[in-house]
N, C-alpha and C. Protein backbone atom coordinates (compact mmCIF):
# COMPACT_ATOMS: atom_id res chain seq x y z
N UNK A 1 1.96 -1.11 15.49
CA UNK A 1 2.57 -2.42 15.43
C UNK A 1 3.95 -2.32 16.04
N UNK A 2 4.25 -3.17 17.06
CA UNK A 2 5.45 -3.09 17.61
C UNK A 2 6.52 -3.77 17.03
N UNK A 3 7.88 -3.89 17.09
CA UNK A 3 9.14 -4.63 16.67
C UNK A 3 9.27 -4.81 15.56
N UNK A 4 8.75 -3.70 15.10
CA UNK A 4 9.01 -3.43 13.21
C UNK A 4 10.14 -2.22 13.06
N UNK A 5 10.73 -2.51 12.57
CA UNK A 5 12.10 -1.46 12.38
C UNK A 5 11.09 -0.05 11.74
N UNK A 6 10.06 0.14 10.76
CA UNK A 6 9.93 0.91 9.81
C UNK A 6 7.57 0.86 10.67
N UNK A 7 7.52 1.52 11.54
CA UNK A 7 5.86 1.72 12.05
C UNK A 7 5.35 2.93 11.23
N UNK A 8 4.00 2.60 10.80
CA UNK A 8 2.98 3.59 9.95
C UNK A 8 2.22 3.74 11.03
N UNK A 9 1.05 4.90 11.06
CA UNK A 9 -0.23 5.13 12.36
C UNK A 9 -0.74 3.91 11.64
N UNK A 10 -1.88 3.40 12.20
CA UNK A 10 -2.53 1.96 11.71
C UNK A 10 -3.92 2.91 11.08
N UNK A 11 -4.38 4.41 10.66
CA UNK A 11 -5.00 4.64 10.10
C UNK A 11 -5.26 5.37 8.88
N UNK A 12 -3.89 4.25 8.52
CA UNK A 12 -3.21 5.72 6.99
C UNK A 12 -4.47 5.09 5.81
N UNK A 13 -4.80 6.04 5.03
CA UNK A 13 -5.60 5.60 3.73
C UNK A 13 -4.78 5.49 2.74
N UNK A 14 -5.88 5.26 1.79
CA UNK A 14 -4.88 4.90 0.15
C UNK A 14 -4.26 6.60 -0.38
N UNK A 15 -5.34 7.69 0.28
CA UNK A 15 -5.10 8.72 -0.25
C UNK A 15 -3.78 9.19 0.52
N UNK A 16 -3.59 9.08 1.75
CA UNK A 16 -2.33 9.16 2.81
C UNK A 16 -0.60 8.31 2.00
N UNK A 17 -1.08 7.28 1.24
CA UNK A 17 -0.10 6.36 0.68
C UNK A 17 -0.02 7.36 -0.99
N UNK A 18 -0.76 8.19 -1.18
CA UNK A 18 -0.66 9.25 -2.55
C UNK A 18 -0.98 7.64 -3.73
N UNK A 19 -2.03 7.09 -3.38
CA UNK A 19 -2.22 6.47 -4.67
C UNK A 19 -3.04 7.59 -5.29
N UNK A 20 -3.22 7.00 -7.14
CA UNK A 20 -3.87 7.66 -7.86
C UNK A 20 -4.97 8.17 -7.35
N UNK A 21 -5.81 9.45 -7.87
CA UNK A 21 -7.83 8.97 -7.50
C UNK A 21 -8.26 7.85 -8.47
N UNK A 22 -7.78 7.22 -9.04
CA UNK A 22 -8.10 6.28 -10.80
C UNK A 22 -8.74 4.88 -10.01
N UNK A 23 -7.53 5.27 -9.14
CA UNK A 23 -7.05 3.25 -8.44
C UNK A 23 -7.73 3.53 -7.11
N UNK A 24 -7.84 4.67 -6.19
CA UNK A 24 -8.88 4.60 -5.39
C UNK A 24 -10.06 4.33 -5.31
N UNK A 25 -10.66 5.15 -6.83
CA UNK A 25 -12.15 4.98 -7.35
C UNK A 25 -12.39 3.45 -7.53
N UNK A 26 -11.52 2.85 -8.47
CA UNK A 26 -11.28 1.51 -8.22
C UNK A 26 -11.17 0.44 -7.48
N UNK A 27 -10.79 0.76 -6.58
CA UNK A 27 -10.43 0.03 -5.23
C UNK A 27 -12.08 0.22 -4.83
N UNK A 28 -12.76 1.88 -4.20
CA UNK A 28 -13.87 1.42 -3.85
C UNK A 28 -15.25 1.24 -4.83
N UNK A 29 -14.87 0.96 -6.17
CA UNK A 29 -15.93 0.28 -6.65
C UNK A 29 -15.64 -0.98 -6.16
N UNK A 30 -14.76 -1.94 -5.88
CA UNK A 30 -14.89 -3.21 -5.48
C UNK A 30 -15.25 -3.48 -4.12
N UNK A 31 -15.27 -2.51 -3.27
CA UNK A 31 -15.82 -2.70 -2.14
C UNK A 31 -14.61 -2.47 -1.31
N UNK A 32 -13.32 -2.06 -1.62
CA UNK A 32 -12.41 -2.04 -0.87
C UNK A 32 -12.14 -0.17 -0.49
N UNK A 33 -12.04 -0.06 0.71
CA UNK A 33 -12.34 1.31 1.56
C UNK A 33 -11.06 1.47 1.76
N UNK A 34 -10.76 0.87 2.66
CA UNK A 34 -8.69 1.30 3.49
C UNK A 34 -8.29 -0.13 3.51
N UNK A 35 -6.64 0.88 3.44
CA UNK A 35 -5.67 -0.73 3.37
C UNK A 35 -5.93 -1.76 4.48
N UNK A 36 -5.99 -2.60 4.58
CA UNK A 36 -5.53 -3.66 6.17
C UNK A 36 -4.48 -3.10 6.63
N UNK A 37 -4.11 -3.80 7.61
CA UNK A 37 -2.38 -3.75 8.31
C UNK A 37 -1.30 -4.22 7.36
N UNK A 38 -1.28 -5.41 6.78
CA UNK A 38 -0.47 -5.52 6.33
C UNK A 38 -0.17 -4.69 5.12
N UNK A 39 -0.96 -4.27 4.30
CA UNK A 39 -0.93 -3.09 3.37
C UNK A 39 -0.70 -1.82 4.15
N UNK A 40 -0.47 -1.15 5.52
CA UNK A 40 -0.64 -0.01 6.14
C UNK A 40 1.24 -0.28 6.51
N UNK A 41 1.43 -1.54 6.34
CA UNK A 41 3.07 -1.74 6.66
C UNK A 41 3.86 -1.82 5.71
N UNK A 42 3.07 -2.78 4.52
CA UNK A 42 4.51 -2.82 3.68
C UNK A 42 4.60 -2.07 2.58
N UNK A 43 3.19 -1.75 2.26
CA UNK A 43 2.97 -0.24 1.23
C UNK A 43 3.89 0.94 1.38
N UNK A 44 4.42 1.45 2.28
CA UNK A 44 5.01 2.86 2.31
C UNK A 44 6.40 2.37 2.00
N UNK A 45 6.67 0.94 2.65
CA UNK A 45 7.87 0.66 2.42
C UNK A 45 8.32 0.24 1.11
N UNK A 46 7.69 -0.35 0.36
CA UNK A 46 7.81 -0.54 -1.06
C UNK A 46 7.90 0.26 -1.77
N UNK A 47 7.03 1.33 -1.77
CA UNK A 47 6.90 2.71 -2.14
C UNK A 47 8.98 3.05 -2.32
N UNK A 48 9.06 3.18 -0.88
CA UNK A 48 10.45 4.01 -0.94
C UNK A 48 11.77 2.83 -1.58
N UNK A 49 11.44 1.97 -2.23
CA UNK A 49 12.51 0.54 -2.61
C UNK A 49 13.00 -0.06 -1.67
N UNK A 50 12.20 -0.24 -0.42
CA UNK A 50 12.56 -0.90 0.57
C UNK A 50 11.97 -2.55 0.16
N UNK A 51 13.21 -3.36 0.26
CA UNK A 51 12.69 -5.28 0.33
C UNK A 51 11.89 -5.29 1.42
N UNK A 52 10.47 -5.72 0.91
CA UNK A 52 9.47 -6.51 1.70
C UNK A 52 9.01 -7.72 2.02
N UNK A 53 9.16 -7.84 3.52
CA UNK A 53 8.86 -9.38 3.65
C UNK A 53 7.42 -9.48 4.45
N UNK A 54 6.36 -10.02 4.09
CA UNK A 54 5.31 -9.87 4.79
C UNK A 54 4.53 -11.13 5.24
N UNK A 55 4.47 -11.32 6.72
CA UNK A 55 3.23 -12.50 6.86
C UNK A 55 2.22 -12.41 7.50
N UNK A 56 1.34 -12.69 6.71
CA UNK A 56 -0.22 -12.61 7.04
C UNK A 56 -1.14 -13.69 6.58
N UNK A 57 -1.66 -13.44 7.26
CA UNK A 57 -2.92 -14.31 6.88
C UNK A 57 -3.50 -14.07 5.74
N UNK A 58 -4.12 -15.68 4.89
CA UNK A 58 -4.83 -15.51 3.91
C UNK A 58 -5.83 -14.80 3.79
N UNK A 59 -5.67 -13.87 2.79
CA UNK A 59 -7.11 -12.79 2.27
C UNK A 59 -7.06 -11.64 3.13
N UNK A 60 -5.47 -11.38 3.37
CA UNK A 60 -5.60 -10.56 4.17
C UNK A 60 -4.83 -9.16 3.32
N UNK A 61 -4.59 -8.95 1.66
CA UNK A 61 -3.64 -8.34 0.89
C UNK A 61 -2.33 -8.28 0.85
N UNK A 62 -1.90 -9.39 0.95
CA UNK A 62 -0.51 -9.33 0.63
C UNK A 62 -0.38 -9.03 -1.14
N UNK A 63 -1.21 -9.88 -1.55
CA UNK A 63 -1.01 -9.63 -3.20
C UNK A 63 -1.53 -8.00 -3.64
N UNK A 64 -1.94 -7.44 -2.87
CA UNK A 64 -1.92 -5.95 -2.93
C UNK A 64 -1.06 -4.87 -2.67
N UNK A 65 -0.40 -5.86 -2.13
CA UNK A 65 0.67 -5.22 -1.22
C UNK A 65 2.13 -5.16 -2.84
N UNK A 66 2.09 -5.96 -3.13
CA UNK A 66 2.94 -6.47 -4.66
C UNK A 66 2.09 -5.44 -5.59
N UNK A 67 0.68 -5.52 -6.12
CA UNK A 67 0.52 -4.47 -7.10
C UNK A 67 0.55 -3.19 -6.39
N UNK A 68 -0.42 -2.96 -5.52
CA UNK A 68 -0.57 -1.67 -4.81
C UNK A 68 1.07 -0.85 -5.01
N UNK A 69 2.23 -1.37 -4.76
CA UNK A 69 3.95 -0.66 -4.23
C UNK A 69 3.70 -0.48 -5.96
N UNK A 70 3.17 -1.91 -7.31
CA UNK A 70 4.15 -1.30 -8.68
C UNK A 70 3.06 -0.37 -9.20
N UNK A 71 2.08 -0.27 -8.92
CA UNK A 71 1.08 0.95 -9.63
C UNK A 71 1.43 2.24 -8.84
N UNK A 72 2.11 2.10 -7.66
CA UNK A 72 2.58 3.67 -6.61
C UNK A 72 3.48 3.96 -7.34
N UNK A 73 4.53 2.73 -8.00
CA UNK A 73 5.95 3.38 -8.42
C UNK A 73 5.53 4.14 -10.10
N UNK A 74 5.24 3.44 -10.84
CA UNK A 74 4.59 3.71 -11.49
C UNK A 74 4.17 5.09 -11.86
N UNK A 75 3.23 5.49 -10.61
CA UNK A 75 2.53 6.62 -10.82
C UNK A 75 3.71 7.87 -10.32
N UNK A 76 4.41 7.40 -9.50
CA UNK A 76 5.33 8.27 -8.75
C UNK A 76 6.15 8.66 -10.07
N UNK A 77 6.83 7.63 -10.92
CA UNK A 77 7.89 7.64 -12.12
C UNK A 77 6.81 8.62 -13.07
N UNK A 78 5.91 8.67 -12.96
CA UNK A 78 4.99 9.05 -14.75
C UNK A 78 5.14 11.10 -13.81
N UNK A 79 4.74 10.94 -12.37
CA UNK A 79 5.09 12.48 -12.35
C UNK A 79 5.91 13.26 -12.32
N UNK A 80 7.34 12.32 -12.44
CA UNK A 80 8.54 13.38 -12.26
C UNK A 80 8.89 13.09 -14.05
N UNK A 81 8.50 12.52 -14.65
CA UNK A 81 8.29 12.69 -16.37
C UNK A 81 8.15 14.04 -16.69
């Protein structure tokens, strides 16, 4: 993706983003495999407390993009516990 201050490869997985295996298994019991783009952009950035602004098209995970970053932080906070 060009003229983005902050570019991911466009073929990062959930396991590449260090989500749980809990929420992966999860993810593909619902039928969901790899992030979209817009989850491949604003995921890493949320991750690190970077403000995200994202536009996309409907049904395209933005609202994943919001849980996906607080279940990463989450999990990130419970391992340095």
């Amino acid at each position: 993706m060009s003229g983005s201050l902050y570019t991911y490869p466009s073929d990062l997985t959930w396991q590449d983003m260090r989500f749980p295996p809990a929420i992966i298994d999860a993810l593909a019991k619902k039928g969901i495999q790899r992030p979209t783009p817009i989850q491949i952009q604003a995921i890493p950035a949320a991750l690190t407390g970077r403000d995200v602004i994202g536009i996309a098209f409907t049904g395209s995970g933005k609202t994943m993009v919001r849980t996906g970053g607080i279940l990463g932080l989450c999990h990130l906070d419970a391992k340095e516990q």
